[in-house]
PDB file of N, CA and C in Angstrom:
ATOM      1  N   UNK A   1      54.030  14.254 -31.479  1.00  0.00           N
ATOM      2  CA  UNK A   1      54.022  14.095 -32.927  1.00  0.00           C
ATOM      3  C   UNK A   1      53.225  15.204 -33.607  1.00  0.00           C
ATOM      4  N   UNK A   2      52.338  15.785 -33.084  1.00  0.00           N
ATOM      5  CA  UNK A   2      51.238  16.496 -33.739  1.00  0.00           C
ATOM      6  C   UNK A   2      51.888  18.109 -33.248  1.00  0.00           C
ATOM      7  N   UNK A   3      52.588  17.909 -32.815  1.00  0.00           N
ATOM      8  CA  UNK A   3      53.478  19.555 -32.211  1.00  0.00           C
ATOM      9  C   UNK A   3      54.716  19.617 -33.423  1.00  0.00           C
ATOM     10  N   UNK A   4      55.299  18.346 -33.746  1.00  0.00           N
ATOM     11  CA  UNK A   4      56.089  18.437 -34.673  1.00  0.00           C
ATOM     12  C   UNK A   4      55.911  18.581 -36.008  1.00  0.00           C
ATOM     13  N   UNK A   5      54.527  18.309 -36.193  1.00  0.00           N
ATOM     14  CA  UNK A   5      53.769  18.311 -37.404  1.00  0.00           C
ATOM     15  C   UNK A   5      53.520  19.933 -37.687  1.00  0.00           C
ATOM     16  N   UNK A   6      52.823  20.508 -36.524  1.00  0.00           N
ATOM     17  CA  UNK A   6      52.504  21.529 -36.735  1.00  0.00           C
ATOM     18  C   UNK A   6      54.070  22.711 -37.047  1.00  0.00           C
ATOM     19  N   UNK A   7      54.971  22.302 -36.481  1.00  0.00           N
ATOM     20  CA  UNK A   7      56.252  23.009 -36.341  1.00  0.00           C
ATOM     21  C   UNK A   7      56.202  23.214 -37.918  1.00  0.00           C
ATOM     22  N   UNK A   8      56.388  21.741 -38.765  1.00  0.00           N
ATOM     23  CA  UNK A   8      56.841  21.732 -40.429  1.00  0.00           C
ATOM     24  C   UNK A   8      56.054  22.244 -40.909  1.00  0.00           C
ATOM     25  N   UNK A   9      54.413  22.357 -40.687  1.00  0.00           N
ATOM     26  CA  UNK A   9      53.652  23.057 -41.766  1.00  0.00           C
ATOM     27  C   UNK A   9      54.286  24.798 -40.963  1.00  0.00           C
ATOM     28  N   UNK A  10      54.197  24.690 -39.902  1.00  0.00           N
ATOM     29  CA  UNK A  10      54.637  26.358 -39.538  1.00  0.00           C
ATOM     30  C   UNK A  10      55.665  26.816 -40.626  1.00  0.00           C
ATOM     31  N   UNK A  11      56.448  26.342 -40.588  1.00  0.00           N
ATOM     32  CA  UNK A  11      58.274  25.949 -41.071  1.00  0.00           C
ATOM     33  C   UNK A  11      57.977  26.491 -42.693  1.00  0.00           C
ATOM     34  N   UNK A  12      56.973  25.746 -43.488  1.00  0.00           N
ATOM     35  CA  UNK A  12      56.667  25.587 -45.038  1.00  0.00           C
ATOM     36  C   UNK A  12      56.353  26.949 -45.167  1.00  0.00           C
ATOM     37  N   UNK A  13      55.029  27.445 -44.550  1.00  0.00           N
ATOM     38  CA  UNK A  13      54.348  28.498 -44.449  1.00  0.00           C
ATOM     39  C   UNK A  13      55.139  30.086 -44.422  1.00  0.00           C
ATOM     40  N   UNK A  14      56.339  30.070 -43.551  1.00  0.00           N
ATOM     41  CA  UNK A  14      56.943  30.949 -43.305  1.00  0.00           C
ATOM     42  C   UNK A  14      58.329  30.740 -44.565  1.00  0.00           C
ATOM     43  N   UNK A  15      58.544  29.695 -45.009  1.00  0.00           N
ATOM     44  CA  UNK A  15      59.522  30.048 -46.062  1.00  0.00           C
ATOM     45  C   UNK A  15      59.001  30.217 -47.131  1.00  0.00           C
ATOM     46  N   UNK A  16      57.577  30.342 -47.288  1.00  0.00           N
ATOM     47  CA  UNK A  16      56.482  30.315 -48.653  1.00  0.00           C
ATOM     48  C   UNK A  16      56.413  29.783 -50.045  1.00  0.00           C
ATOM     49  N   UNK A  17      56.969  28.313 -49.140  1.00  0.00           N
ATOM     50  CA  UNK A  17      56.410  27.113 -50.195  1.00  0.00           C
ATOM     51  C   UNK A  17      54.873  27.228 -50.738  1.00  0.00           C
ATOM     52  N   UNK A  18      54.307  27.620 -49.659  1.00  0.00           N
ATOM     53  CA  UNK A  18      52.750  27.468 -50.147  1.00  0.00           C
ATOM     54  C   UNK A  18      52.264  28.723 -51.107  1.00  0.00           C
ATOM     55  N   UNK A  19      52.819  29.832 -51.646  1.00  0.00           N
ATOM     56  CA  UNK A  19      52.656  30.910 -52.596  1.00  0.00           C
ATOM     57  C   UNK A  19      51.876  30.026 -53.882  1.00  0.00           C
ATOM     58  N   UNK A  20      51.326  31.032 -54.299  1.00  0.00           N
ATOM     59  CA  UNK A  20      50.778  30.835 -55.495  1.00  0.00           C
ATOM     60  C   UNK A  20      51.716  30.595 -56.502  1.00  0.00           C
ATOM     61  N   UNK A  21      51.043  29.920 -57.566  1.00  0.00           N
ATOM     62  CA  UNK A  21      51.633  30.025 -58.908  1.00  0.00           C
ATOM     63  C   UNK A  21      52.520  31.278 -59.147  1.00  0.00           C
ATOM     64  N   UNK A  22      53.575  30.933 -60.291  1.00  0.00           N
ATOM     65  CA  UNK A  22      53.850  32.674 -60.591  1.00  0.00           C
ATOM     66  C   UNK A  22      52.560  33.032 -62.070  1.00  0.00           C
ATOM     67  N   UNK A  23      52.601  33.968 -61.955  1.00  0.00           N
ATOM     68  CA  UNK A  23      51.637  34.852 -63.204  1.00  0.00           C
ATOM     69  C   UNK A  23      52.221  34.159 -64.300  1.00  0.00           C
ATOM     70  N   UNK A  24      51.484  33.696 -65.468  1.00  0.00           N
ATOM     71  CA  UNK A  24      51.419  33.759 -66.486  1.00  0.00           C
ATOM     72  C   UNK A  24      52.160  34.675 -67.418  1.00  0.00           C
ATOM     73  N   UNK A  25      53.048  34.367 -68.406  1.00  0.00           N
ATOM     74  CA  UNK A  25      53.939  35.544 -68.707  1.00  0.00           C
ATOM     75  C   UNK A  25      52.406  36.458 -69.828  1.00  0.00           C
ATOM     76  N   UNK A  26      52.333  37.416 -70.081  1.00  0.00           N
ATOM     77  CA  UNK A  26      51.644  38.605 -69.784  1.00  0.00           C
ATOM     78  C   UNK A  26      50.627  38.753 -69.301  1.00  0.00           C
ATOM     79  N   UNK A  27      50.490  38.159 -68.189  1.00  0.00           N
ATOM     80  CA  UNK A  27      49.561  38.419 -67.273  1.00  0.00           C
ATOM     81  C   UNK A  27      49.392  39.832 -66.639  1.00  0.00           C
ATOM     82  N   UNK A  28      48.830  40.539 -66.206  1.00  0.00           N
ATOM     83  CA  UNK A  28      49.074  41.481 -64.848  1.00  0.00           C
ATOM     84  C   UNK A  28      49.915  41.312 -63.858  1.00  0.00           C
ATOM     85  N   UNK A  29      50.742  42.075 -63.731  1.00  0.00           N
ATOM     86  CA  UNK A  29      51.659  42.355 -62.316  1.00  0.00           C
ATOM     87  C   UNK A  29      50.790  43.259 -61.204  1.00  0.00           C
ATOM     88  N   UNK A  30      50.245  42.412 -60.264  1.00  0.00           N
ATOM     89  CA  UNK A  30      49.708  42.948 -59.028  1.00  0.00           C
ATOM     90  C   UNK A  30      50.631  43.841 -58.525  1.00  0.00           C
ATOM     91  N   UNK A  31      50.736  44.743 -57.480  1.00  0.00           N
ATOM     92  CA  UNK A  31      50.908  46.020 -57.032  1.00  0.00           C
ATOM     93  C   UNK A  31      51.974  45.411 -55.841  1.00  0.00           C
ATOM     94  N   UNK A  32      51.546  44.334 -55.432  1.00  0.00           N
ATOM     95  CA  UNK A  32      52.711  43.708 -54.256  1.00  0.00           C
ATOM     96  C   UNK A  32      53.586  43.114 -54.648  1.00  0.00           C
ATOM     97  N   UNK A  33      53.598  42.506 -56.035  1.00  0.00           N
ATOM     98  CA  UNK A  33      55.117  42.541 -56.802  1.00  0.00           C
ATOM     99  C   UNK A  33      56.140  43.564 -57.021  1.00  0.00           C
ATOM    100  N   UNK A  34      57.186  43.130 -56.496  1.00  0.00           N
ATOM    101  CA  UNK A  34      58.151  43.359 -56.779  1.00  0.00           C
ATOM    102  C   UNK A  34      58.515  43.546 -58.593  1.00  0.00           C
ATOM    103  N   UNK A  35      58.445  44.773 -59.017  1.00  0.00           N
ATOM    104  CA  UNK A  35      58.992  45.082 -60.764  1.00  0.00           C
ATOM    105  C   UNK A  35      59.996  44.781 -61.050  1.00  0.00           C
ATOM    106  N   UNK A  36      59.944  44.383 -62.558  1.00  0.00           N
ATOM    107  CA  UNK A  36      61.513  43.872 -63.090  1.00  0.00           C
ATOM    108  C   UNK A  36      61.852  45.814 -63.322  1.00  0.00           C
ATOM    109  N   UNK A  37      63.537  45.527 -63.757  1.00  0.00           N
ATOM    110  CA  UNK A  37      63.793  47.293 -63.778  1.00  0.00           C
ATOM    111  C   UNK A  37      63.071  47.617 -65.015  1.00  0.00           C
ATOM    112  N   UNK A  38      62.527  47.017 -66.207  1.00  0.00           N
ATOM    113  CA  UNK A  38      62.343  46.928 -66.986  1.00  0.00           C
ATOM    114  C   UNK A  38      60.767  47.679 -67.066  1.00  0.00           C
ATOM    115  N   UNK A  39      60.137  47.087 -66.063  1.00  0.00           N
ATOM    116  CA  UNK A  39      58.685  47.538 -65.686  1.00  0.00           C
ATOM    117  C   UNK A  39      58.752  48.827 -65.022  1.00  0.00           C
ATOM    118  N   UNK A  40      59.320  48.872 -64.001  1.00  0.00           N
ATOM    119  CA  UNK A  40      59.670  49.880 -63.010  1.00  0.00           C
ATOM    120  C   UNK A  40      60.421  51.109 -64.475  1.00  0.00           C
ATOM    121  N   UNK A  41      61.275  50.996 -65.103  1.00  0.00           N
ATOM    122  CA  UNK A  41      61.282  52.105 -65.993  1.00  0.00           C
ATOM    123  C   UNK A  41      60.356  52.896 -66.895  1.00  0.00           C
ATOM    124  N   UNK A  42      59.217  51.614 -67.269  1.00  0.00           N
ATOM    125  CA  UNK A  42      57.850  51.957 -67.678  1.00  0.00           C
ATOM    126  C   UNK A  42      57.082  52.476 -67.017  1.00  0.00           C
ATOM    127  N   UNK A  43      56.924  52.030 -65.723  1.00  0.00           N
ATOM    128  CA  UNK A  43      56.032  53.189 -64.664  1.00  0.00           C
ATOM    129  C   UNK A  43      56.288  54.449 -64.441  1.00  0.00           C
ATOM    130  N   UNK A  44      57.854  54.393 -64.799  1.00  0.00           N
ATOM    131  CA  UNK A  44      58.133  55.401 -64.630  1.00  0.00           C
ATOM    132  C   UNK A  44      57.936  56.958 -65.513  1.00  0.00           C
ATOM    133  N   UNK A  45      58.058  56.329 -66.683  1.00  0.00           N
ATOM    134  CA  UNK A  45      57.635  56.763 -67.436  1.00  0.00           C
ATOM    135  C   UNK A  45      56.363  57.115 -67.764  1.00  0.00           C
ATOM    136  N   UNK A  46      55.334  56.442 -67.758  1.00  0.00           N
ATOM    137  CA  UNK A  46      53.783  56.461 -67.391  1.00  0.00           C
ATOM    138  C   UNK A  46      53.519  57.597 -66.787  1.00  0.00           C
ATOM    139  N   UNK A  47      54.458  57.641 -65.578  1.00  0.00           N
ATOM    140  CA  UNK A  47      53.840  58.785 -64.674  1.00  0.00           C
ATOM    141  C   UNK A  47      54.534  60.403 -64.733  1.00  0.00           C
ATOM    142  N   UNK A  48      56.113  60.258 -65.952  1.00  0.00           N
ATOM    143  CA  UNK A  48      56.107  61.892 -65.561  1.00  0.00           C
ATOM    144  C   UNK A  48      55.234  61.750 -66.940  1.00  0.00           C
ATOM    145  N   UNK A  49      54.856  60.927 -67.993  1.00  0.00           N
ATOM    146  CA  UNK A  49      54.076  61.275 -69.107  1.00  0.00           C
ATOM    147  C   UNK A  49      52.952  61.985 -68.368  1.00  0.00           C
ATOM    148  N   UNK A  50      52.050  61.783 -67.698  1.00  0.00           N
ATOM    149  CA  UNK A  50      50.834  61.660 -66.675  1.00  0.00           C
ATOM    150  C   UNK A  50      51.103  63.190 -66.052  1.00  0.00           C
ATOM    151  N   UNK A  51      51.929  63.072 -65.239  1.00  0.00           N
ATOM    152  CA  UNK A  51      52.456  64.497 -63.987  1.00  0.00           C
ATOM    153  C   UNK A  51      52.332  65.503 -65.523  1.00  0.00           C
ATOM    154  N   UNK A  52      53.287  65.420 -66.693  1.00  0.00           N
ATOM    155  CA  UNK A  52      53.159  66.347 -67.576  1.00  0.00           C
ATOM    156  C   UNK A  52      51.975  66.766 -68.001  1.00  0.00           C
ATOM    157  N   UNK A  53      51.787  66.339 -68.446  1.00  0.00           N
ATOM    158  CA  UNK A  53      50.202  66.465 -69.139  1.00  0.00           C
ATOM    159  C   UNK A  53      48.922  67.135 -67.931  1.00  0.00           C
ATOM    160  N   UNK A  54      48.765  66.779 -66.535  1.00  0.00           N
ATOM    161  CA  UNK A  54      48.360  67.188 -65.513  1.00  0.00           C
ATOM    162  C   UNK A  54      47.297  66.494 -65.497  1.00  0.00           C
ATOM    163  N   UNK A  55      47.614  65.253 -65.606  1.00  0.00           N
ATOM    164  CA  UNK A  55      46.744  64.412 -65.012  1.00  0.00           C
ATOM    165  C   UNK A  55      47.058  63.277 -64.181  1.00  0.00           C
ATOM    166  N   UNK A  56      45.947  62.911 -63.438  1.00  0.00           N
ATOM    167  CA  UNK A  56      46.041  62.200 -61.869  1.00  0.00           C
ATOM    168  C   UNK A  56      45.351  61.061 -62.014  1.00  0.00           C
ATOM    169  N   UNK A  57      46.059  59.776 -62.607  1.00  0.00           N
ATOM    170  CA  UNK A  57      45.798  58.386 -62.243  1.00  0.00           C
ATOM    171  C   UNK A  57      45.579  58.155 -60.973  1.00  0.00           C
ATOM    172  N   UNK A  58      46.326  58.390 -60.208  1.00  0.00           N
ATOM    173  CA  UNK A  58      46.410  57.582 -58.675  1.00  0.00           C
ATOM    174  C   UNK A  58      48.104  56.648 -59.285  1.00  0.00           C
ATOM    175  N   UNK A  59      48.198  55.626 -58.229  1.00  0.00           N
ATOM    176  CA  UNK A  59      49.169  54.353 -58.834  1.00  0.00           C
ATOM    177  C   UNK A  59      48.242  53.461 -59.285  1.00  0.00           C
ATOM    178  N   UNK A  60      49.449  52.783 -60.215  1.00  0.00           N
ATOM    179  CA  UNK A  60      48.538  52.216 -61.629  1.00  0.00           C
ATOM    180  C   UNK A  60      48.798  50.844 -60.973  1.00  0.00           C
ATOM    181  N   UNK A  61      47.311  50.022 -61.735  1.00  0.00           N
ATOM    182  CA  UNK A  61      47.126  48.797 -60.456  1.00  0.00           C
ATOM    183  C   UNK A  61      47.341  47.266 -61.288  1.00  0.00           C
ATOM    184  N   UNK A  62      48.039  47.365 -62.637  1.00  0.00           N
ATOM    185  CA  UNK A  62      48.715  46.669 -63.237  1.00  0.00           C
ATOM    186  C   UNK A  62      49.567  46.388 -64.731  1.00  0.00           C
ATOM    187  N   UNK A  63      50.489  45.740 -64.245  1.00  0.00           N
ATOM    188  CA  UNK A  63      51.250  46.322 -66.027  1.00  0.00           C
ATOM    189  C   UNK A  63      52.172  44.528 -66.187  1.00  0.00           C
ATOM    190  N   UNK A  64      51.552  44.807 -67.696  1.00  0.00           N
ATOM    191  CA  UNK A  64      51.830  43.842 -68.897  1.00  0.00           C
ATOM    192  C   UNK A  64      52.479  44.123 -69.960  1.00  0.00           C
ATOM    193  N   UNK A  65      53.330  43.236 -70.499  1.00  0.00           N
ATOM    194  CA  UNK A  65      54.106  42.832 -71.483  1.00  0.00           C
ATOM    195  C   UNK A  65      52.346  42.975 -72.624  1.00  0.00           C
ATOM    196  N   UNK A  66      52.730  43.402 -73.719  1.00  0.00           N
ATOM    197  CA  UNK A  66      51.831  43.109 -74.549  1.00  0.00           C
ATOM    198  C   UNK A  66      51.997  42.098 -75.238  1.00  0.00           C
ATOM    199  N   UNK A  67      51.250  41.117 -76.280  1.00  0.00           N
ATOM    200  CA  UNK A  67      51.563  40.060 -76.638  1.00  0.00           C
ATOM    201  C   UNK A  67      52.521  40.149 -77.500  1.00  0.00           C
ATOM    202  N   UNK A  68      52.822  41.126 -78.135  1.00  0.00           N
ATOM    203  CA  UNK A  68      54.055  40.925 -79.580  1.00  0.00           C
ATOM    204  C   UNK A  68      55.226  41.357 -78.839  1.00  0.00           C
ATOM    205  N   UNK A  69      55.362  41.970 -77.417  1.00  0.00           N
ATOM    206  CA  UNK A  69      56.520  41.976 -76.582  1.00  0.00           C
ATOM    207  C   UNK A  69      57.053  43.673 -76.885  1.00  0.00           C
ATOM    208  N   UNK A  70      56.178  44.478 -77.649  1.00  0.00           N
ATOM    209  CA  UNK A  70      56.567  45.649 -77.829  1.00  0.00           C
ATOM    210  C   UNK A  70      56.597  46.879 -77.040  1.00  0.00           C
ATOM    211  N   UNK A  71      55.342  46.648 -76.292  1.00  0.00           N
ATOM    212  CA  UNK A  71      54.890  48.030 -75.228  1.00  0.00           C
ATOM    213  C   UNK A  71      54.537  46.927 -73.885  1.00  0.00           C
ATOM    214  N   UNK A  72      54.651  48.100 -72.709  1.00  0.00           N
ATOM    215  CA  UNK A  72      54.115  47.482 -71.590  1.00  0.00           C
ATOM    216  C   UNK A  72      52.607  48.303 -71.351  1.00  0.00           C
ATOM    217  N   UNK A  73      51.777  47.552 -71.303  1.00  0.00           N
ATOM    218  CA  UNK A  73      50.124  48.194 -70.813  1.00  0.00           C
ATOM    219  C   UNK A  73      50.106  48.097 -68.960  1.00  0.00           C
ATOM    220  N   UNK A  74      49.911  49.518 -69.471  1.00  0.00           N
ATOM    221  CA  UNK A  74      49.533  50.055 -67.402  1.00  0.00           C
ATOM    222  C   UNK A  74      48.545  50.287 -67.469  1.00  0.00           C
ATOM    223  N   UNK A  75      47.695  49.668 -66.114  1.00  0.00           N
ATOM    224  CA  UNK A  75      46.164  50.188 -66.447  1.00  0.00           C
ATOM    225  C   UNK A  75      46.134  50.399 -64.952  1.00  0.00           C
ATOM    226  N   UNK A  76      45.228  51.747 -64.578  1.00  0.00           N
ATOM    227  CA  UNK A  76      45.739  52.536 -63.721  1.00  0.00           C
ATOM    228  C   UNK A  76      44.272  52.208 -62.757  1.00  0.00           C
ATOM    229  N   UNK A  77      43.553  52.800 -61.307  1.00  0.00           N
ATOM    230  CA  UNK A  77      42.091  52.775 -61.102  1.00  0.00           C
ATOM    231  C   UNK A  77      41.569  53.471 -62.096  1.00  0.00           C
ATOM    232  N   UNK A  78      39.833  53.002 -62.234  1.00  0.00           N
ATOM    233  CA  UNK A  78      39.351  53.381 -63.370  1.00  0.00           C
ATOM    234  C   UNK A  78      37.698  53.607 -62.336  1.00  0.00           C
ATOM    235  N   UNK A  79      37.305  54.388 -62.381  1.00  0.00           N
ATOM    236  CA  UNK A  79      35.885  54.741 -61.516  1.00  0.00           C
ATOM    237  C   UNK A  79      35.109  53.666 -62.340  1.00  0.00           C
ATOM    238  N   UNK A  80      34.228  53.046 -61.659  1.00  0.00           N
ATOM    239  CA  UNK A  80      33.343  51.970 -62.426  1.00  0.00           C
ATOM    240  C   UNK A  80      32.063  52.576 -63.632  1.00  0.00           C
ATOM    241  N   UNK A  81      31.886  53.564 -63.217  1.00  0.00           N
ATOM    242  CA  UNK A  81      30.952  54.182 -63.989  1.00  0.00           C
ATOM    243  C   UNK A  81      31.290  54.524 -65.301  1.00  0.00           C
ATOM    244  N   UNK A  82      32.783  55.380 -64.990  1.00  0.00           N
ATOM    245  CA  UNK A  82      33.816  55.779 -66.090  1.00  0.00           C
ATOM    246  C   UNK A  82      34.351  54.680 -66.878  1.00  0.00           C
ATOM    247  N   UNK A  83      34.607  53.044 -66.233  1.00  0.00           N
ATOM    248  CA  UNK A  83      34.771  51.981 -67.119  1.00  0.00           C
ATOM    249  C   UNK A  83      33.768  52.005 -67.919  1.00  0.00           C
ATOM    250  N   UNK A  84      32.470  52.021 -67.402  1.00  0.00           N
ATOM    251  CA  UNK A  84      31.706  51.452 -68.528  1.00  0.00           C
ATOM    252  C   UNK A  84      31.254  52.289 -69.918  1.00  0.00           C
ATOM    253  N   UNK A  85      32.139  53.245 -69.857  1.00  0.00           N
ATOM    254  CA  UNK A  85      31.339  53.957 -70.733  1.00  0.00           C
ATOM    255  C   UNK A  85      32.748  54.203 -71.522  1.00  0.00           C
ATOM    256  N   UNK A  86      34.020  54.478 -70.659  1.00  0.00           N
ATOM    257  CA  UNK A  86      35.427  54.558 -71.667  1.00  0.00           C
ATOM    258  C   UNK A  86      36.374  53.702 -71.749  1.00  0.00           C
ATOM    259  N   UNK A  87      36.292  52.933 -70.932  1.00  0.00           N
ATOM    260  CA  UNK A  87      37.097  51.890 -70.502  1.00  0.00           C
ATOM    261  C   UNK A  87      38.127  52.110 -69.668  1.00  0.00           C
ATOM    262  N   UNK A  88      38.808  51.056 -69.113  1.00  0.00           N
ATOM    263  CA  UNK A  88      40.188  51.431 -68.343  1.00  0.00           C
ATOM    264  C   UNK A  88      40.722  52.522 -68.577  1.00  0.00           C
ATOM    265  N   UNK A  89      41.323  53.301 -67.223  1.00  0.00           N
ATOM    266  CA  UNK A  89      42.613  54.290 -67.488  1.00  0.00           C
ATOM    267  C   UNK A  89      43.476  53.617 -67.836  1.00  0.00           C
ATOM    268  N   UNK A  90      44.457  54.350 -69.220  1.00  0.00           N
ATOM    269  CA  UNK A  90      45.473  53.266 -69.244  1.00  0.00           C
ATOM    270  C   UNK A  90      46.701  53.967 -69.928  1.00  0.00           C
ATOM    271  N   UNK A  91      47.573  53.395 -69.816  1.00  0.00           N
ATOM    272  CA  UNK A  91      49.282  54.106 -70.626  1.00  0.00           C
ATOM    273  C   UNK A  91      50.111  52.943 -71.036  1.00  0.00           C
ATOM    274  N   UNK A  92      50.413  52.951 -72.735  1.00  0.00           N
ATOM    275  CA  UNK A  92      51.625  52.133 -73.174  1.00  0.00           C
ATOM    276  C   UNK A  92      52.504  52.893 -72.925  1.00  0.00           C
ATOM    277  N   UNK A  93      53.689  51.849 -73.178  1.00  0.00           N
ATOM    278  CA  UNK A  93      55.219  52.138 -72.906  1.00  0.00           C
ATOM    279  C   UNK A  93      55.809  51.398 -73.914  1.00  0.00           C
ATOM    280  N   UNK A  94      56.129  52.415 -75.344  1.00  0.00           N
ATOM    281  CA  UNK A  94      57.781  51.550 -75.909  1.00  0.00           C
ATOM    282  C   UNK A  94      58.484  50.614 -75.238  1.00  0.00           C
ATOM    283  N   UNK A  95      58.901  49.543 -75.348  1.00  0.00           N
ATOM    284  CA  UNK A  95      59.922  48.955 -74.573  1.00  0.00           C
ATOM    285  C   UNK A  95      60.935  49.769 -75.590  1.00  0.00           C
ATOM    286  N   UNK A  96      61.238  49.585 -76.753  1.00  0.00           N
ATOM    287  CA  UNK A  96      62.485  49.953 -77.564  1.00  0.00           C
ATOM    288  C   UNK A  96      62.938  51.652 -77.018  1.00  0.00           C
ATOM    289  N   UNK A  97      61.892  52.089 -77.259  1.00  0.00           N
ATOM    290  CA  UNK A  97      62.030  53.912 -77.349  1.00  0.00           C
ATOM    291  C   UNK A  97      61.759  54.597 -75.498  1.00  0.00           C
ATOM    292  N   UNK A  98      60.815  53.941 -74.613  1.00  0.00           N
ATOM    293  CA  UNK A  98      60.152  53.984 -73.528  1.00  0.00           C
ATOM    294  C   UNK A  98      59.657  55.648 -73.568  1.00  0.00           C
ATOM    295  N   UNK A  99      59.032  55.903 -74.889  1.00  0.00           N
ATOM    296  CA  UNK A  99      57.859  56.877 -75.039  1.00  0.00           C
ATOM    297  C   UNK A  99      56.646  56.374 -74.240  1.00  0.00           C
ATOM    298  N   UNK A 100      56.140  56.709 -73.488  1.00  0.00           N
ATOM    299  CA  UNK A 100      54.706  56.371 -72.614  1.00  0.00           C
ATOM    300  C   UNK A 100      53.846  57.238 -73.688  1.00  0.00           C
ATOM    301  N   UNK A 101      52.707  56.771 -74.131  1.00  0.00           N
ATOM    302  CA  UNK A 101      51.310  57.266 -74.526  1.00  0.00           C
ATOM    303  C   UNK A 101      49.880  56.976 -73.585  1.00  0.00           C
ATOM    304  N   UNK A 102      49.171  57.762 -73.724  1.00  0.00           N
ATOM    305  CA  UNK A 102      47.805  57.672 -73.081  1.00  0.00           C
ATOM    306  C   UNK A 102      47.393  57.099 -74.449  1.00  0.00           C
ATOM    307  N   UNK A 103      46.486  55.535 -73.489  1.00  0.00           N
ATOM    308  CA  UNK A 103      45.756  54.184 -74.319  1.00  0.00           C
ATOM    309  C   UNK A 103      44.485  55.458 -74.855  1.00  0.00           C
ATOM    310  N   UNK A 104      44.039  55.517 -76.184  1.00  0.00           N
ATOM    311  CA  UNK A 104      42.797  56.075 -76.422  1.00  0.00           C
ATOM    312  C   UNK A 104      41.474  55.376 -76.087  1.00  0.00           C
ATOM    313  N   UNK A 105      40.679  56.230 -75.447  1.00  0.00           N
ATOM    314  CA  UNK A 105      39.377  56.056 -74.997  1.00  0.00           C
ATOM    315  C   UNK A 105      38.117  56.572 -75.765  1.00  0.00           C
ATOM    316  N   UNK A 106      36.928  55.436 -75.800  1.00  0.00           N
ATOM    317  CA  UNK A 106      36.031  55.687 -76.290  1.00  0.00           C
ATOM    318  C   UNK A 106      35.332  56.863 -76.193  1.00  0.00           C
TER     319      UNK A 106
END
């Protein structure tokens, strides 16, 4: 009985019933998500904005719907020292136009 028990929680585990919640709609999209094309066109954008300009985020370590549903916010690593004094690296994205801008810093 206790072999069969263990089989079903095995069983649950591997079809990943047990996953977390999904995110909150504009929450952060963690980096092991899978992007809607929608996001994934915004990153994309983010980064030849970024490559142009000649600057080096790294990959950006989460992106949100903003609340009025207009731009997506990428916020990229940010050195901790450099947070505290400018805040996050960061890049909107038009959804309408998908112009990427660099977020202004303090």
């Amino acid at each position: 009985m206790l072999r069969a028990a263990s089989v079903i929680v095995l069983a649950a585990l591997t079809a990943g019933c047990w996953q977390g919640a999904a995110p909150a709609p504009g929450s952060p999209t963690p980096q092991a998500q899978a992007l809607s094309p929608a996001e994934q066109k915004a990153v994309d954008a983010a980064a030849q904005m970024l490559t142009a300009r000649g600057i080096d985020y790294g990959r950006y370590e989460s992106i949100k719907l903003t609340e009025d549903g207009k731009a997506y916010w990428i916020q990229y690593p940010t050195p901790g020292n450099e947070m505290e004094v400018l805040g996050p690296r960061s890049v909107t994205v038009d959804v309408a136009t998908g112009k990427a801008e660099l977020v202004m810093r303090d």
